[in-house]
N, C-alpha and C. Protein backbone atom coordinates (compact mmCIF):
# COMPACT_ATOMS: atom_id res chain seq x y z
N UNK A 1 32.46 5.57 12.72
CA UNK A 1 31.02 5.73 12.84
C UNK A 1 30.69 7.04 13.55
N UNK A 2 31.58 7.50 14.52
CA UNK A 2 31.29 8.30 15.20
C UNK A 2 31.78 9.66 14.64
N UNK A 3 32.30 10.01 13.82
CA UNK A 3 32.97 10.68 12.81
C UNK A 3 31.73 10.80 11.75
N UNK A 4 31.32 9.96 11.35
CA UNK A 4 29.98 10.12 9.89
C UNK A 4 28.68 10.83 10.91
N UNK A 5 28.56 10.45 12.42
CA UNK A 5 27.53 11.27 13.00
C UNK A 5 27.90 12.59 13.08
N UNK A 6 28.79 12.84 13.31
CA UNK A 6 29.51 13.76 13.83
C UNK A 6 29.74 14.84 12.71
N UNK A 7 29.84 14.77 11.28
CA UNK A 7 29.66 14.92 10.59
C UNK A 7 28.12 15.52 9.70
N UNK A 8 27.26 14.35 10.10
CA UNK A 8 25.82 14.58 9.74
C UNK A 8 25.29 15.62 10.46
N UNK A 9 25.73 16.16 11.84
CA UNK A 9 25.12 16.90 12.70
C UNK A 9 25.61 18.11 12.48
N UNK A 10 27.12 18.11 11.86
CA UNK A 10 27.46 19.61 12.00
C UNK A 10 27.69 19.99 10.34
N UNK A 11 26.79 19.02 9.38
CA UNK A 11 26.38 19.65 8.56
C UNK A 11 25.39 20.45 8.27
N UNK A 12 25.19 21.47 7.27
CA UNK A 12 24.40 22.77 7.33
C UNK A 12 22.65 21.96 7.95
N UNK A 13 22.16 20.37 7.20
CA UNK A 13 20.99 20.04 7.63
C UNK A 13 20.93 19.80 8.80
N UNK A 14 22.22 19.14 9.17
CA UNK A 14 22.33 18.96 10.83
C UNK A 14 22.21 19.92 11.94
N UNK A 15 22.66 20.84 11.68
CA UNK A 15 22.93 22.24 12.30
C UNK A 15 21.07 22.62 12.46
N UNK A 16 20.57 22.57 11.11
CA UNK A 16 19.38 23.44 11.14
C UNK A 16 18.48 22.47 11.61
N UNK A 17 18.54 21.05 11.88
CA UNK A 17 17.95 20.09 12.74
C UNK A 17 18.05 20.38 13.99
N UNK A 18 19.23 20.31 14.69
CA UNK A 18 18.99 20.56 15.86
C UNK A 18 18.82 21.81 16.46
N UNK A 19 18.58 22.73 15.90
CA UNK A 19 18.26 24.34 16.24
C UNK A 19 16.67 23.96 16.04
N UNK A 20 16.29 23.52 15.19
CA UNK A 20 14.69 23.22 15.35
C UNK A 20 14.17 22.45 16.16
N UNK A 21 14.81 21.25 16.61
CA UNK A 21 14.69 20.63 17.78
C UNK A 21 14.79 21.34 19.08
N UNK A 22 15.95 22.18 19.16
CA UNK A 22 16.37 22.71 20.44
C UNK A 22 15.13 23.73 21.01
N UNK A 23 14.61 24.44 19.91
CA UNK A 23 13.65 25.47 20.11
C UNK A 23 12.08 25.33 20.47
N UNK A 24 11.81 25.22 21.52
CA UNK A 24 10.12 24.88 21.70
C UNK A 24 9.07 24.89 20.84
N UNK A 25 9.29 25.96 20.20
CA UNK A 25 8.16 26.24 19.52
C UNK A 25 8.23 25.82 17.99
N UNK A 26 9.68 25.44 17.70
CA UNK A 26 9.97 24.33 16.91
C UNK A 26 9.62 23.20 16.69
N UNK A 27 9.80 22.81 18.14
CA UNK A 27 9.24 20.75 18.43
C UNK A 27 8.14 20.93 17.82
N UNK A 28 7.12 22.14 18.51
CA UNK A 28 5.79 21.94 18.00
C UNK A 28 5.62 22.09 16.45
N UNK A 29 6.10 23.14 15.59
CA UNK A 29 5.72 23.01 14.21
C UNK A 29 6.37 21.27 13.88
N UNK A 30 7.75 21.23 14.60
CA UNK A 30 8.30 19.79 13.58
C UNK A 30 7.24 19.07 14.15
N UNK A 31 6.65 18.35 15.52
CA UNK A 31 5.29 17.45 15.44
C UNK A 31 4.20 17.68 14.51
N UNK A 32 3.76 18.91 14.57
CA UNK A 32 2.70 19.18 14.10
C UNK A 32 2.75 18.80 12.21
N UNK A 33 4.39 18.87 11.98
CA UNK A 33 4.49 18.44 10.24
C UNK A 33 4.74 17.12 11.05
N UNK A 34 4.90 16.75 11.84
CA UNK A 34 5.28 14.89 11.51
C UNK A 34 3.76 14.12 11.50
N UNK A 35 3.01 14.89 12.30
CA UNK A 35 1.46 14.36 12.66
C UNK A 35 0.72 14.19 11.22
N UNK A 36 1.20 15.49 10.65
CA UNK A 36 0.44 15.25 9.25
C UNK A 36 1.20 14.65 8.42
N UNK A 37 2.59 14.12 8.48
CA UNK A 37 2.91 13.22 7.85
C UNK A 37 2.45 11.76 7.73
N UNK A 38 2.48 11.48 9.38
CA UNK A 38 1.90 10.27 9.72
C UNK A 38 0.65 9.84 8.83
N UNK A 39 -0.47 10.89 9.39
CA UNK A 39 -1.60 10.98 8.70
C UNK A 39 -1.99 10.78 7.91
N UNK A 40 -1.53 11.19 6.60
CA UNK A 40 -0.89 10.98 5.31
C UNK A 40 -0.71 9.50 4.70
N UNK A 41 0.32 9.40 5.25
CA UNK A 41 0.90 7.82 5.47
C UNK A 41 -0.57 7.29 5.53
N UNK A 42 -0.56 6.85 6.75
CA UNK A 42 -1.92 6.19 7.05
C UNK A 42 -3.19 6.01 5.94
N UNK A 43 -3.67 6.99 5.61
CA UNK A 43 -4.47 7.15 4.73
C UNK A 43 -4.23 6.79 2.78
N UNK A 44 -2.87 6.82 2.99
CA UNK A 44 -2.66 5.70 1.75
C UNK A 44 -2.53 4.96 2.04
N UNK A 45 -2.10 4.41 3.25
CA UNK A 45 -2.08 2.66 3.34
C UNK A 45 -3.13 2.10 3.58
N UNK A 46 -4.21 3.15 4.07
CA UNK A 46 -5.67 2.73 3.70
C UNK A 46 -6.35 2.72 2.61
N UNK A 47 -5.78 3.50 1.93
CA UNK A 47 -6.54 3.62 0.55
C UNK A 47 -6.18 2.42 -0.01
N UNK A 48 -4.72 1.86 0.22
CA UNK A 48 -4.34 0.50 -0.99
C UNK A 48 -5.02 -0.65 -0.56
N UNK A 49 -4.97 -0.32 1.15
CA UNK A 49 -5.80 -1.51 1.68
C UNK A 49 -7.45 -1.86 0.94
N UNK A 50 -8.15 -0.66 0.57
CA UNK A 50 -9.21 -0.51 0.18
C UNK A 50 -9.34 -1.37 -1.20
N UNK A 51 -8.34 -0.78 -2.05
CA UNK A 51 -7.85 -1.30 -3.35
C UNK A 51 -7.59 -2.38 -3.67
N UNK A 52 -6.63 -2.90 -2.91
CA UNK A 52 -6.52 -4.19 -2.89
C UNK A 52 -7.62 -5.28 -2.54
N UNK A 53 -8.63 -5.08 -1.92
CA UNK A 53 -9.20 -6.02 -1.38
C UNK A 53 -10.45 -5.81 -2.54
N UNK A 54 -10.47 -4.74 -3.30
CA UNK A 54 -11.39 -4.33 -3.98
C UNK A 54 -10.90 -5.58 -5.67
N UNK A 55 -9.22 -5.16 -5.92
CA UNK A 55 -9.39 -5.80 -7.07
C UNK A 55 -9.02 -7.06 -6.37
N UNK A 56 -8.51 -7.47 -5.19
CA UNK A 56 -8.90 -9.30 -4.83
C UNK A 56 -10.38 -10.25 -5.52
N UNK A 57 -11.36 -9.23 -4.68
CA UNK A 57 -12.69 -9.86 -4.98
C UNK A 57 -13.07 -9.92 -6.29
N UNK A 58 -12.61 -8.85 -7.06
CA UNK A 58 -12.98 -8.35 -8.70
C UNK A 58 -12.28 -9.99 -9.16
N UNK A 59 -10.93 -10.11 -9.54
CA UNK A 59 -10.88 -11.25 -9.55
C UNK A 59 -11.13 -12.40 -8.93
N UNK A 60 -11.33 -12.49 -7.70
CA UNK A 60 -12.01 -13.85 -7.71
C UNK A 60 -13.50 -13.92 -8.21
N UNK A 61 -13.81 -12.97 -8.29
CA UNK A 61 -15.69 -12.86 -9.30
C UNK A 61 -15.34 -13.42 -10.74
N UNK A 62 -13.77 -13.27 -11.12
CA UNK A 62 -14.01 -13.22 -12.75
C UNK A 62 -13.21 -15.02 -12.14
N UNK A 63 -12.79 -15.45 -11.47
CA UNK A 63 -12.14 -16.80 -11.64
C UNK A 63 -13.42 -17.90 -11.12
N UNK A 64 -14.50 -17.44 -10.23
CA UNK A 64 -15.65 -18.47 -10.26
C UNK A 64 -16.16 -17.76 -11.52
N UNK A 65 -16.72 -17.12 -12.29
CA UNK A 65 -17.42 -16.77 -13.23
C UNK A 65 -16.68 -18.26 -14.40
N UNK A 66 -15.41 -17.81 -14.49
CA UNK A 66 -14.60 -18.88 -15.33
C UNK A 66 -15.04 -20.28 -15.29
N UNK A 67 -14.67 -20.50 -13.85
CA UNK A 67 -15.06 -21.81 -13.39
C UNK A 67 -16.43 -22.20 -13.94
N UNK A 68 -17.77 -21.31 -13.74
CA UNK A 68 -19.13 -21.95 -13.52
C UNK A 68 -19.54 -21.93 -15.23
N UNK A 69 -18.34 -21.37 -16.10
CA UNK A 69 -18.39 -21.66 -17.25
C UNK A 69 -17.91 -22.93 -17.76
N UNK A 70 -16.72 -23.03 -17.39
CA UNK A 70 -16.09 -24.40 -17.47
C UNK A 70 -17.09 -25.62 -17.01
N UNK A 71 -17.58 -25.13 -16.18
CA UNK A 71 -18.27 -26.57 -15.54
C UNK A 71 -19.89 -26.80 -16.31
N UNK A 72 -20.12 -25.48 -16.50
CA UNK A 72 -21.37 -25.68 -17.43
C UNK A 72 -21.00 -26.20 -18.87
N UNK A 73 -20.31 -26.14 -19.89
CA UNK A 73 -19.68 -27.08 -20.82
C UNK A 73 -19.18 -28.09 -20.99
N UNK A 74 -18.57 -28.52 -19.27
CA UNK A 74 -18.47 -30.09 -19.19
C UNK A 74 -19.53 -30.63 -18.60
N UNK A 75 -20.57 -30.15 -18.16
CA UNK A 75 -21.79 -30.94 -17.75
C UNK A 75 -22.62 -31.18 -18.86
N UNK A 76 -23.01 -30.41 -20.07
CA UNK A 76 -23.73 -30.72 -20.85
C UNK A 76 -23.24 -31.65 -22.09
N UNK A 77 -24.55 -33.08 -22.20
CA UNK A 77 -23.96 -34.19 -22.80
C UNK A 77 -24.11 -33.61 -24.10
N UNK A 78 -22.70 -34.33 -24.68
CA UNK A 78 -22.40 -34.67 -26.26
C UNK A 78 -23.72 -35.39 -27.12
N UNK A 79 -24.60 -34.97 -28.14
CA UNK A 79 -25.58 -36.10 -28.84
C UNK A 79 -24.69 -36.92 -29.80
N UNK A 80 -24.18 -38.18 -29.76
CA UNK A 80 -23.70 -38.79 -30.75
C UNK A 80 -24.54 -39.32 -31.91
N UNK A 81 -24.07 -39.09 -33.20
CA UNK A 81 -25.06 -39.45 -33.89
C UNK A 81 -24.44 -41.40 -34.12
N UNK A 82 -25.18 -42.09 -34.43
CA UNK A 82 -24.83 -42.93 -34.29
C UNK A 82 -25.05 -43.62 -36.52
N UNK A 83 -24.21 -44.23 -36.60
CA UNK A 83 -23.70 -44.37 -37.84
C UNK A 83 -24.89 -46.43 -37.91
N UNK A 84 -25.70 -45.99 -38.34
CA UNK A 84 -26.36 -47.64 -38.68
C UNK A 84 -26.62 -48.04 -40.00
């Protein structure tokens, strides 16, 4: 395990990770891209949140719509004609 870190770090991404880390003015660009990553993030998981709750209601509009159909065809009586 300590060999595959060890590895990851003193590969070329590893190397150029922690030189960007190490460097002050680094931390700040890498926050400043993680902030707007975050951000990002966030704002699609708001957007689906939006979405989702948008086509929730859409269908449940079309499953009472269903319903108040169904129920209006079984409420209205049959005329039997009657055979005399």
């Amino acid at each position: 395990m300590f060999e595959e870190l060890f590895g990851a770090l003193t590969g070329k991404w590893g190397i150029a990770a922690l030189v960007l880390l190490a460097l002050p003015a680094s931390r700040k660009a890498v926050r400043t891209v993680a902030r707007e990553a975050v951000r990002a993030g966030i704002a699609v998981g708001e957007g689906a949140k939006d979405l989702y709750a948008e086509l929730k209601e859409e269908a449940s509009d079309v499953v009472a719509e269903v319903k108040a159909e169904r129920h209006q065809n079984h409420a209205k009586p049959t005329a039997h004609k009657s055979h005399d």
